[in-house]
Protein backbone atom coordinates (compact mmCIF):
# COMPACT_ATOMS: atom_id res chain seq x y z
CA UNK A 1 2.06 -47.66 -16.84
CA UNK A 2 4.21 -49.01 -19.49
CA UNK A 3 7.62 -46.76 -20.52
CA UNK A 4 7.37 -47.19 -24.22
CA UNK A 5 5.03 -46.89 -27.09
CA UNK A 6 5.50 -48.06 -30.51
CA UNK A 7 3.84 -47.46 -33.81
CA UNK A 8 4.72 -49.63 -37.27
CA UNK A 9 1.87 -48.03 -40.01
CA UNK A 10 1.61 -49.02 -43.31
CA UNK A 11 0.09 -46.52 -45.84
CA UNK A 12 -0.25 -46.93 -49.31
CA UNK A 13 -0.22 -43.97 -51.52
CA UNK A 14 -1.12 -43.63 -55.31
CA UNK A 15 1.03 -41.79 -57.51
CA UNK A 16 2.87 -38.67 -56.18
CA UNK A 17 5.78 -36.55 -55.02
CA UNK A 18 5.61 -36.25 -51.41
CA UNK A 19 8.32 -35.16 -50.67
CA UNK A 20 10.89 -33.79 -52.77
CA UNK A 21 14.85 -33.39 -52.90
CA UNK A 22 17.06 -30.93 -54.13
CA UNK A 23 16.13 -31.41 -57.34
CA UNK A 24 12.19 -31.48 -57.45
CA UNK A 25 12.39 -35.91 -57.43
CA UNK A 26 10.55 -37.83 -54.61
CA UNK A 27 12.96 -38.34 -51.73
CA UNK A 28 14.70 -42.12 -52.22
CA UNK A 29 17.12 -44.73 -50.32
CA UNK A 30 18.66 -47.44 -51.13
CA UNK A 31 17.74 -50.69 -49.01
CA UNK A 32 18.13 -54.19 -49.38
CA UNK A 33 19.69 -53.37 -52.66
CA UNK A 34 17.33 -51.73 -54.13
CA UNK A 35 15.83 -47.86 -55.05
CA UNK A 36 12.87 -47.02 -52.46
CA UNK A 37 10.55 -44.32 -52.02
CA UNK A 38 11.15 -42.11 -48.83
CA UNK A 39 9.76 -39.15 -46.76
CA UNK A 40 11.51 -37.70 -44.51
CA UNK A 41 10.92 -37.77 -40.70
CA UNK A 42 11.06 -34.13 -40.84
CA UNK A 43 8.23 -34.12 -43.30
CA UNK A 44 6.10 -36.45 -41.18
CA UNK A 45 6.78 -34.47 -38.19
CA UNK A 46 5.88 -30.72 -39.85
CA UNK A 47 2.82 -32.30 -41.23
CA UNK A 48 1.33 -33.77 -37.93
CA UNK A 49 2.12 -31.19 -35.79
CA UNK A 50 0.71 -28.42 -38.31
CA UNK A 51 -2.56 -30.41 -38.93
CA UNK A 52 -5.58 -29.45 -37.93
CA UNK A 53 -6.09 -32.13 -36.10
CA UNK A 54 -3.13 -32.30 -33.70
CA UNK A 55 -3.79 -28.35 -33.48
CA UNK A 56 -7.70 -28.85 -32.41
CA UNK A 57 -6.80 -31.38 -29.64
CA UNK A 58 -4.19 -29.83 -28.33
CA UNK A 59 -4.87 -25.97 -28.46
CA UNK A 60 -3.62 -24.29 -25.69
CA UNK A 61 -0.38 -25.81 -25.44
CA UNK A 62 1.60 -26.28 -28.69
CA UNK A 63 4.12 -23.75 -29.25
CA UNK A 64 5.56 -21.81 -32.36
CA UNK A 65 8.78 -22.58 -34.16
CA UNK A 66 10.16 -19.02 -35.98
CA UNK A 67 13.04 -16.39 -36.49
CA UNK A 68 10.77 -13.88 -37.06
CA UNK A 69 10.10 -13.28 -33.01
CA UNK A 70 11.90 -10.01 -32.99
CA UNK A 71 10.37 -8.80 -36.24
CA UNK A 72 7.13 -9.54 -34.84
CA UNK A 73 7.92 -7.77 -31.84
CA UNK A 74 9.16 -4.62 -33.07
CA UNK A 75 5.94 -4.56 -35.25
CA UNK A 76 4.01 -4.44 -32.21
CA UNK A 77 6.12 -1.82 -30.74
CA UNK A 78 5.98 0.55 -33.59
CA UNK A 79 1.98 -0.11 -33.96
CA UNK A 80 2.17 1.62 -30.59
CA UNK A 81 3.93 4.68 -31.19
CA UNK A 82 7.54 3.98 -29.74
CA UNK A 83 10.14 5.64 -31.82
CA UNK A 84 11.87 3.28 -34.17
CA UNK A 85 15.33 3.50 -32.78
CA UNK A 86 13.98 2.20 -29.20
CA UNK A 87 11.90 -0.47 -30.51
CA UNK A 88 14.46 -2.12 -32.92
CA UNK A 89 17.22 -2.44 -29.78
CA UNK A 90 14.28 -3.45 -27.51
CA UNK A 91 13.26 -5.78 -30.03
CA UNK A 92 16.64 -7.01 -30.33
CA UNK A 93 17.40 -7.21 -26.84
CA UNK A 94 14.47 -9.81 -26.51
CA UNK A 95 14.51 -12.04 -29.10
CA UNK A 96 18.55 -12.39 -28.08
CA UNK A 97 17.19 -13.92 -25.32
CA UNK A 98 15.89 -17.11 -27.36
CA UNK A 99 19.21 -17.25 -29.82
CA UNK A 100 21.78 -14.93 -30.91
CA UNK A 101 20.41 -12.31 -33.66
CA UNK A 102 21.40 -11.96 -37.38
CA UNK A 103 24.36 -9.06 -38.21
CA UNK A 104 24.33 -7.25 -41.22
CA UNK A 105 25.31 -3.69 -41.25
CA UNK A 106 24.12 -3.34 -45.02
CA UNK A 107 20.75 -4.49 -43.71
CA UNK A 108 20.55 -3.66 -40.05
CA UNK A 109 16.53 -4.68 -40.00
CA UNK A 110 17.96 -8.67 -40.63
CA UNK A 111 19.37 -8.04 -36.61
CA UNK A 112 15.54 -8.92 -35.46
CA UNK A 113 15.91 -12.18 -37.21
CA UNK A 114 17.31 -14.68 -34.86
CA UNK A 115 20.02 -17.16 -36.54
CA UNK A 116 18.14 -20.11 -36.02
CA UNK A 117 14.40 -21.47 -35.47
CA UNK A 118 13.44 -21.58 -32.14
CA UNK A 119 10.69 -23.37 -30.73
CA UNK A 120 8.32 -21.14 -28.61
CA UNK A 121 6.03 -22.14 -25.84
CA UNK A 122 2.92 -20.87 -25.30
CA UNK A 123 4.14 -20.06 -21.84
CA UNK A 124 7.12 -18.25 -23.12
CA UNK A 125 5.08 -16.50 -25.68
CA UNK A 126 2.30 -14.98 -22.95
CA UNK A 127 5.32 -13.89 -20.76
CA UNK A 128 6.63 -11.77 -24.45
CA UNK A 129 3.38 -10.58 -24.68
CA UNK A 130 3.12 -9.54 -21.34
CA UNK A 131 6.62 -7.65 -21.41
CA UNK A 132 6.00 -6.14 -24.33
CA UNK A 133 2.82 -4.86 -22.84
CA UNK A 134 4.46 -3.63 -19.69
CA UNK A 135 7.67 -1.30 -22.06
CA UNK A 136 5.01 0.39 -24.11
CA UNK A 137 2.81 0.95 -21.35
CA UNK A 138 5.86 2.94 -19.60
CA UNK A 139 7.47 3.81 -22.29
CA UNK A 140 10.94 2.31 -21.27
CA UNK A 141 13.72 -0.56 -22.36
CA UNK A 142 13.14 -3.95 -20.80
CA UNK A 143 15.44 -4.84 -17.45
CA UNK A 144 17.60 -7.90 -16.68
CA UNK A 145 15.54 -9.31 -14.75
CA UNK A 146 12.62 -8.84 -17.26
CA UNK A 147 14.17 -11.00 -19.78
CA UNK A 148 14.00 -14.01 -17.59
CA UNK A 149 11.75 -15.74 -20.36
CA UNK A 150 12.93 -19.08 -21.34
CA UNK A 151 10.59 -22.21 -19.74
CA UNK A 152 12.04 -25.63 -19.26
CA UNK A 153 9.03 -27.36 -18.40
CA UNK A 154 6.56 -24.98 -20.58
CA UNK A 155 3.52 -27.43 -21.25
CA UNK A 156 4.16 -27.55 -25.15
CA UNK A 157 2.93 -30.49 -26.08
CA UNK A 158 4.71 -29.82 -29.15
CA UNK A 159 8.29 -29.06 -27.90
CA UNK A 160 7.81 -32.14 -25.30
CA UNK A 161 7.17 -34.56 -28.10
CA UNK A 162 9.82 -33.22 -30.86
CA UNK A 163 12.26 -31.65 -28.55
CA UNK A 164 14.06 -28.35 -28.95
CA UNK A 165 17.70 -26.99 -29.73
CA UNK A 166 19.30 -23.61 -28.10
CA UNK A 167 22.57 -22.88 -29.20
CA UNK A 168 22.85 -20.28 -27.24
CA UNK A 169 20.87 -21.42 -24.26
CA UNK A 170 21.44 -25.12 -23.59
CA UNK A 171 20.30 -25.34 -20.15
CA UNK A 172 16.93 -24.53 -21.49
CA UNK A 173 16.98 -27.75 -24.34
CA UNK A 174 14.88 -30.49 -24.61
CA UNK A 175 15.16 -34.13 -24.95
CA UNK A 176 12.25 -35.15 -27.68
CA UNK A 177 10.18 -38.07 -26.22
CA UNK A 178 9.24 -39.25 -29.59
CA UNK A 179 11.28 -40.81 -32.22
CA UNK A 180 10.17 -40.37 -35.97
CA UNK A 181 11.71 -42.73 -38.86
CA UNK A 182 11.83 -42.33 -42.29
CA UNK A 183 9.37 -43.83 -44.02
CA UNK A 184 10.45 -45.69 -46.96
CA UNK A 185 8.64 -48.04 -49.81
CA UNK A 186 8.21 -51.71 -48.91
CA UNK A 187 9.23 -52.23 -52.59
CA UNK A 188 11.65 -51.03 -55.48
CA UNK A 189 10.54 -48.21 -57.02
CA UNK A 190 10.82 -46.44 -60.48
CA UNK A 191 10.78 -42.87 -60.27
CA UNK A 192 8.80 -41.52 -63.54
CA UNK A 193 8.26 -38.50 -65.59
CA UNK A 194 5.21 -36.79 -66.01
CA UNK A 195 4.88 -34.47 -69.48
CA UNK A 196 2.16 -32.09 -69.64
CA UNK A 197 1.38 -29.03 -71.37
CA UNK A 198 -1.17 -26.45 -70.31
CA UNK A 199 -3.26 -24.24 -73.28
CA UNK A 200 -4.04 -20.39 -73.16
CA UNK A 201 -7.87 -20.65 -72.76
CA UNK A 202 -8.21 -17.05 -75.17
CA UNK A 203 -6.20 -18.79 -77.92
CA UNK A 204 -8.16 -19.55 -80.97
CA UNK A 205 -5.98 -21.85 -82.21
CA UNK A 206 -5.90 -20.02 -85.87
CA UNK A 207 -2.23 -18.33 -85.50
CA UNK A 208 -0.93 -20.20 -83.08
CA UNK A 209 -1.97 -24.01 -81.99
CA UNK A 210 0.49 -24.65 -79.41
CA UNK A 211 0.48 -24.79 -75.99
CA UNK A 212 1.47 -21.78 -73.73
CA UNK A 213 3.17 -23.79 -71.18
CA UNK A 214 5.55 -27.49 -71.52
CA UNK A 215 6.92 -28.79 -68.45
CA UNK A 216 7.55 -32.29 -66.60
CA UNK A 217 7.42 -33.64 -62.99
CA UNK A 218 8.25 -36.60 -60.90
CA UNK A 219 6.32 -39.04 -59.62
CA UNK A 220 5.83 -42.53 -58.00
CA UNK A 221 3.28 -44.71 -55.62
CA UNK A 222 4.62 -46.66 -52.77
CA UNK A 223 3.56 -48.64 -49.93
CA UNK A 224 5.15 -46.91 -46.74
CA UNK A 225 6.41 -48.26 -43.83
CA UNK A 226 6.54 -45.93 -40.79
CA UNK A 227 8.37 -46.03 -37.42
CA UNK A 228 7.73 -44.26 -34.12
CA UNK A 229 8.49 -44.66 -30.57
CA UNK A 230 7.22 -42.56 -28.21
CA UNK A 231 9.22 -42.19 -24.24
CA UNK A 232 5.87 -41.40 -22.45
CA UNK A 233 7.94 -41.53 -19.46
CA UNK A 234 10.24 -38.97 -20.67
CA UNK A 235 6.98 -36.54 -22.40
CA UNK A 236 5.45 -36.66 -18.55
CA UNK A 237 8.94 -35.39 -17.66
CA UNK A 238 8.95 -32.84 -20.39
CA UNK A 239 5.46 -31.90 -19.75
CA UNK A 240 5.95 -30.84 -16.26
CA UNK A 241 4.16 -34.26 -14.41
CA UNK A 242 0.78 -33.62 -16.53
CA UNK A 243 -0.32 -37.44 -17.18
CA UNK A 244 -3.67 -35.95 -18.86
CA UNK A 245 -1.55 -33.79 -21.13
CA UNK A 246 0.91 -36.12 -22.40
CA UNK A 247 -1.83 -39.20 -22.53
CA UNK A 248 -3.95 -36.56 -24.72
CA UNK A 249 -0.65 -35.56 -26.52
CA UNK A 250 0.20 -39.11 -27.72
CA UNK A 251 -3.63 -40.01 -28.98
CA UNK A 252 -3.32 -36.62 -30.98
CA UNK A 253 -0.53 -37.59 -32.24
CA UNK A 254 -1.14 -41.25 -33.03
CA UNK A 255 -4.33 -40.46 -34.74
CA UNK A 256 -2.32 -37.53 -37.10
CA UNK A 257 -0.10 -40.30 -38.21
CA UNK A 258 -2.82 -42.50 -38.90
CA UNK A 259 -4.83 -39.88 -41.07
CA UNK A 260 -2.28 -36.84 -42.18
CA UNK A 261 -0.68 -37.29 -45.38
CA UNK A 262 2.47 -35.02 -46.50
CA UNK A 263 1.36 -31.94 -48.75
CA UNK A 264 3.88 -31.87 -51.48
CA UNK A 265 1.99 -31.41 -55.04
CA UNK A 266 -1.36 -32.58 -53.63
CA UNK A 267 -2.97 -30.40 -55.77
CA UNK A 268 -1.08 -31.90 -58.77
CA UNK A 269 -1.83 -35.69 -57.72
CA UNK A 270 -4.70 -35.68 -54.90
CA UNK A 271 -2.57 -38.35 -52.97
CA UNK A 272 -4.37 -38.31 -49.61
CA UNK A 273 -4.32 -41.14 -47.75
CA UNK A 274 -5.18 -42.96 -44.23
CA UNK A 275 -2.93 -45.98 -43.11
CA UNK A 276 -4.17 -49.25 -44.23
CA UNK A 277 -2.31 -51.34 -41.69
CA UNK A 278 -1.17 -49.80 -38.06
CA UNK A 279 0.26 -52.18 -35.10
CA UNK A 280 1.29 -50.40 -31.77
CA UNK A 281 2.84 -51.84 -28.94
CA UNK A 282 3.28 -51.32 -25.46
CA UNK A 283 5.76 -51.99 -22.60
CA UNK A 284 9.11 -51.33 -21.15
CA UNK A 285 11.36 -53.65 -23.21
CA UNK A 286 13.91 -52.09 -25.51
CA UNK A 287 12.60 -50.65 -28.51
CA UNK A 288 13.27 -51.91 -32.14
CA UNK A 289 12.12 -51.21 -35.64
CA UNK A 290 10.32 -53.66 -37.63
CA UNK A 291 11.80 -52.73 -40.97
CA UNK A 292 13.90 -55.60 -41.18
CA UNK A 293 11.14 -57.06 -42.57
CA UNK A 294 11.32 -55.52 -45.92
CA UNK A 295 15.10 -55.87 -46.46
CA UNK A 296 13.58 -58.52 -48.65
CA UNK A 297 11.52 -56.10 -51.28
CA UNK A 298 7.98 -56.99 -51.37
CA UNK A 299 8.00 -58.72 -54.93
CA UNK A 300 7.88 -56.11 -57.38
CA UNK A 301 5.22 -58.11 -59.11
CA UNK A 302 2.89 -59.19 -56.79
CA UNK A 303 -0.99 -58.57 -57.02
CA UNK A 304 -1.12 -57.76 -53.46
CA UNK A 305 1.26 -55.41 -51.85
CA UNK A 306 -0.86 -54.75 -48.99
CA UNK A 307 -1.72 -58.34 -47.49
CA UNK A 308 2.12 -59.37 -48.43
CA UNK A 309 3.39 -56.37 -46.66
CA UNK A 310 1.46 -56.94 -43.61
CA UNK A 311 1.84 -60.68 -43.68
CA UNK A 312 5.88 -59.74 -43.24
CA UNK A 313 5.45 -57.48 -40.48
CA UNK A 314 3.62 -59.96 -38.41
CA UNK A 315 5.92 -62.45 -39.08
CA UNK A 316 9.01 -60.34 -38.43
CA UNK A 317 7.37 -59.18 -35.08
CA UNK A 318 6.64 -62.97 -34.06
CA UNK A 319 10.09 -63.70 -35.03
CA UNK A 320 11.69 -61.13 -32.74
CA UNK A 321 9.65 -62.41 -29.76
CA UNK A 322 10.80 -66.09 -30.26
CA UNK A 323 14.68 -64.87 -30.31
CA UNK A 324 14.59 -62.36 -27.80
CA UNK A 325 11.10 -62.89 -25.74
CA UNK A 326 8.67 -61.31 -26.07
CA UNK A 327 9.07 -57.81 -26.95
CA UNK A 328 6.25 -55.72 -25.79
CA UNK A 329 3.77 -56.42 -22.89
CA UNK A 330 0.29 -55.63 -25.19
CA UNK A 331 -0.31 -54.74 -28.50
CA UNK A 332 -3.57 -53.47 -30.62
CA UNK A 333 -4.28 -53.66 -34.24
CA UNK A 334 -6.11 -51.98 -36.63
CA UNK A 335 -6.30 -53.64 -40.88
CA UNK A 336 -8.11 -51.62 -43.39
CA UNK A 337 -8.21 -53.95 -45.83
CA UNK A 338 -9.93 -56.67 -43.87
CA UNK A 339 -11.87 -54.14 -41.89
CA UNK A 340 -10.21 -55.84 -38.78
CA UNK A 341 -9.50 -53.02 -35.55
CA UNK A 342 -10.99 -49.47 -35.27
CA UNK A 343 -8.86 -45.89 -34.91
CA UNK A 344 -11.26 -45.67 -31.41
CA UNK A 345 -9.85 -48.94 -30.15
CA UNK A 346 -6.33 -48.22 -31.06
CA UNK A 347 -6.41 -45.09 -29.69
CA UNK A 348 -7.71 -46.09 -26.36
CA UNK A 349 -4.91 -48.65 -26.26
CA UNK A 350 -2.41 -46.25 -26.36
CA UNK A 351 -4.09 -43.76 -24.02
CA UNK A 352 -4.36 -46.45 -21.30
């Protein structure tokens, strides 16, 4: 079994806004000298783990990330008759376990809200349930040695992959077995304006023939390249020894990065997308990014991003193995373009 497993994707996606800063703009960065389109790993990683798919093939054993755990609590106390008073302390008392609650003696109902997010594992959540269960069964507050509910090893597939902070309970952290980059444009990039006006459908047009609403919005298409290294060492580790899990946890989420696309204004621009270009790779040598191979822009006026694109990842990747060796035991590919590779083949490859 091979320690690491890498993942360089290309996806190309028309015009859009992904992903959006502070401002309503697509996300950029500079590289190579130049503007580039970017989405955040935190983006990619929301929208895989969220996805249908990743949640169909690994149901069961994904986990919940909230603040809302002793709000959702307390709800389920006061559904069942206790007296308000008891269930906002027990509530409290609880969700303290998994991070120190909110104070705010103008709005005491903020203390169920825990100061952070906090990753929840399915584990964790059935023994909650259970407790919760047991007090309003016999009517009481929960004991010490009740509130023994954080996991370490919990089966999350989720919280294995991505890791998880406590602030408040360190011992019960986790180390995330998968790396995410950014992804960024394999090109410069313009960011443009959209103008557009929408038109009151009962206006006759007689009094008043303007529009009813003016606004702009952001937009740009890129070519994306995408990063990820996955520890499957470290995800067995996380997941408790459970080889099936993790093996099942790493196709899941190989295929969602293949297929999901980030949500931001798709209803605006429609910008789905699958990868058009994926390479993974396979062994225990030290893991590096292949985005060295675009600190040269793709020229801004080519006819043919794509095959230019991929044509500098190969060579980049062959040009790593003849300085250093060769850098990954196997490798499997998979080109959309030239209808080269299959999802099922590169997903058995990294299931091996």
């Amino acid at each position: 079994m091979k320690r690491f497993i890498q993942l360089h994707i290309l996806t190309s996606y028309p015009p859009a806004n992904l992903n959006r800063d502070n401002l309503g703009r697509p996300k950029t960065a500079k590289m190579g000298g130049v503007d580039r389109l970017r989405v955040s790993s935190q983006s990619l990683k929301r929208h895989w783990r969220t996805s249908e798919l990743f949640q169909s093939a690994l149901e069961g054993h994904l986990g919940r990330r909230t603040k809302l755990l002793g709000t959702e609590i307390f709800g389920k106390l006061i559904g069942a008759a206790v007296e308000e008073k008891k269930a906002l302390e027990w509530s409290k008392t609880i969700a303290g376990v998994f991070g120190k609650n909110k104070t705010d003696k103008k709005q005491p109902e903020l203390a169920l809200e825990i100061e952070q997010l906090v990753h929840i594992g399915p584990t964790e959540q059935t023994l909650i349930d259970q407790l919760v269960a047991t007090l309003i069964a016999e009517q009481r507050a929960p004991e010490s040695d009740e509130l023994d509910l954080l996991r370490k090893n919990n089966q999350a597939a989720d919280i294995a992959l991505f890791g998880r902070m406590l602030a408040s309970n360190t011992a019960f952290n986790t180390e995330a077995a998968c790396q995410v980059a950014h992804a960024l444009s394999v090109h410069p990039v313009t960011i443009e304006e959209d103008y557009f006006t929408a038109v009151d459908d009962l206006n006759n047009l007689h009094d008043n023939a303007g529009s009813a609403h003016i606004d702009e919005t952001q937009f740009a298409a890129g070519l994306f390249y995408s990063y990820i290294c996955i520890n499957r060492d470290l995800l067995i580790e996380n997941l408790n020894d459970d080889e099936a899990l993790a093996t099942k946890a790493i196709a899941a989420l190989t295929e969602a990065a293949l297929k999901i696309a980030p949500s931001g204004k798709q209803n605006s621009f429609g910008s789905r997308a699958y990868a058009s270009y994926a390479l993974a790779e396979m062994g225990d040598q030290q893991p590096r990014s292949l985005s060295v191979a675009y600190l040269k822009p793709v020229n801004a006026r080519s006819e043919d991003y794509g095959s230019e694109a991929i044509t500098a990842l190969q060579t980049q990747r062959d040009n790593f193995d003849k300085v250093y060796g060769a850098c990954a035991d196997s490798r499997c590919e998979l080109n959309a373009l030239t209808g080269e590779g299959s999802v099922d083949e590169l997903l058995a490859f990294v299931s091996e």
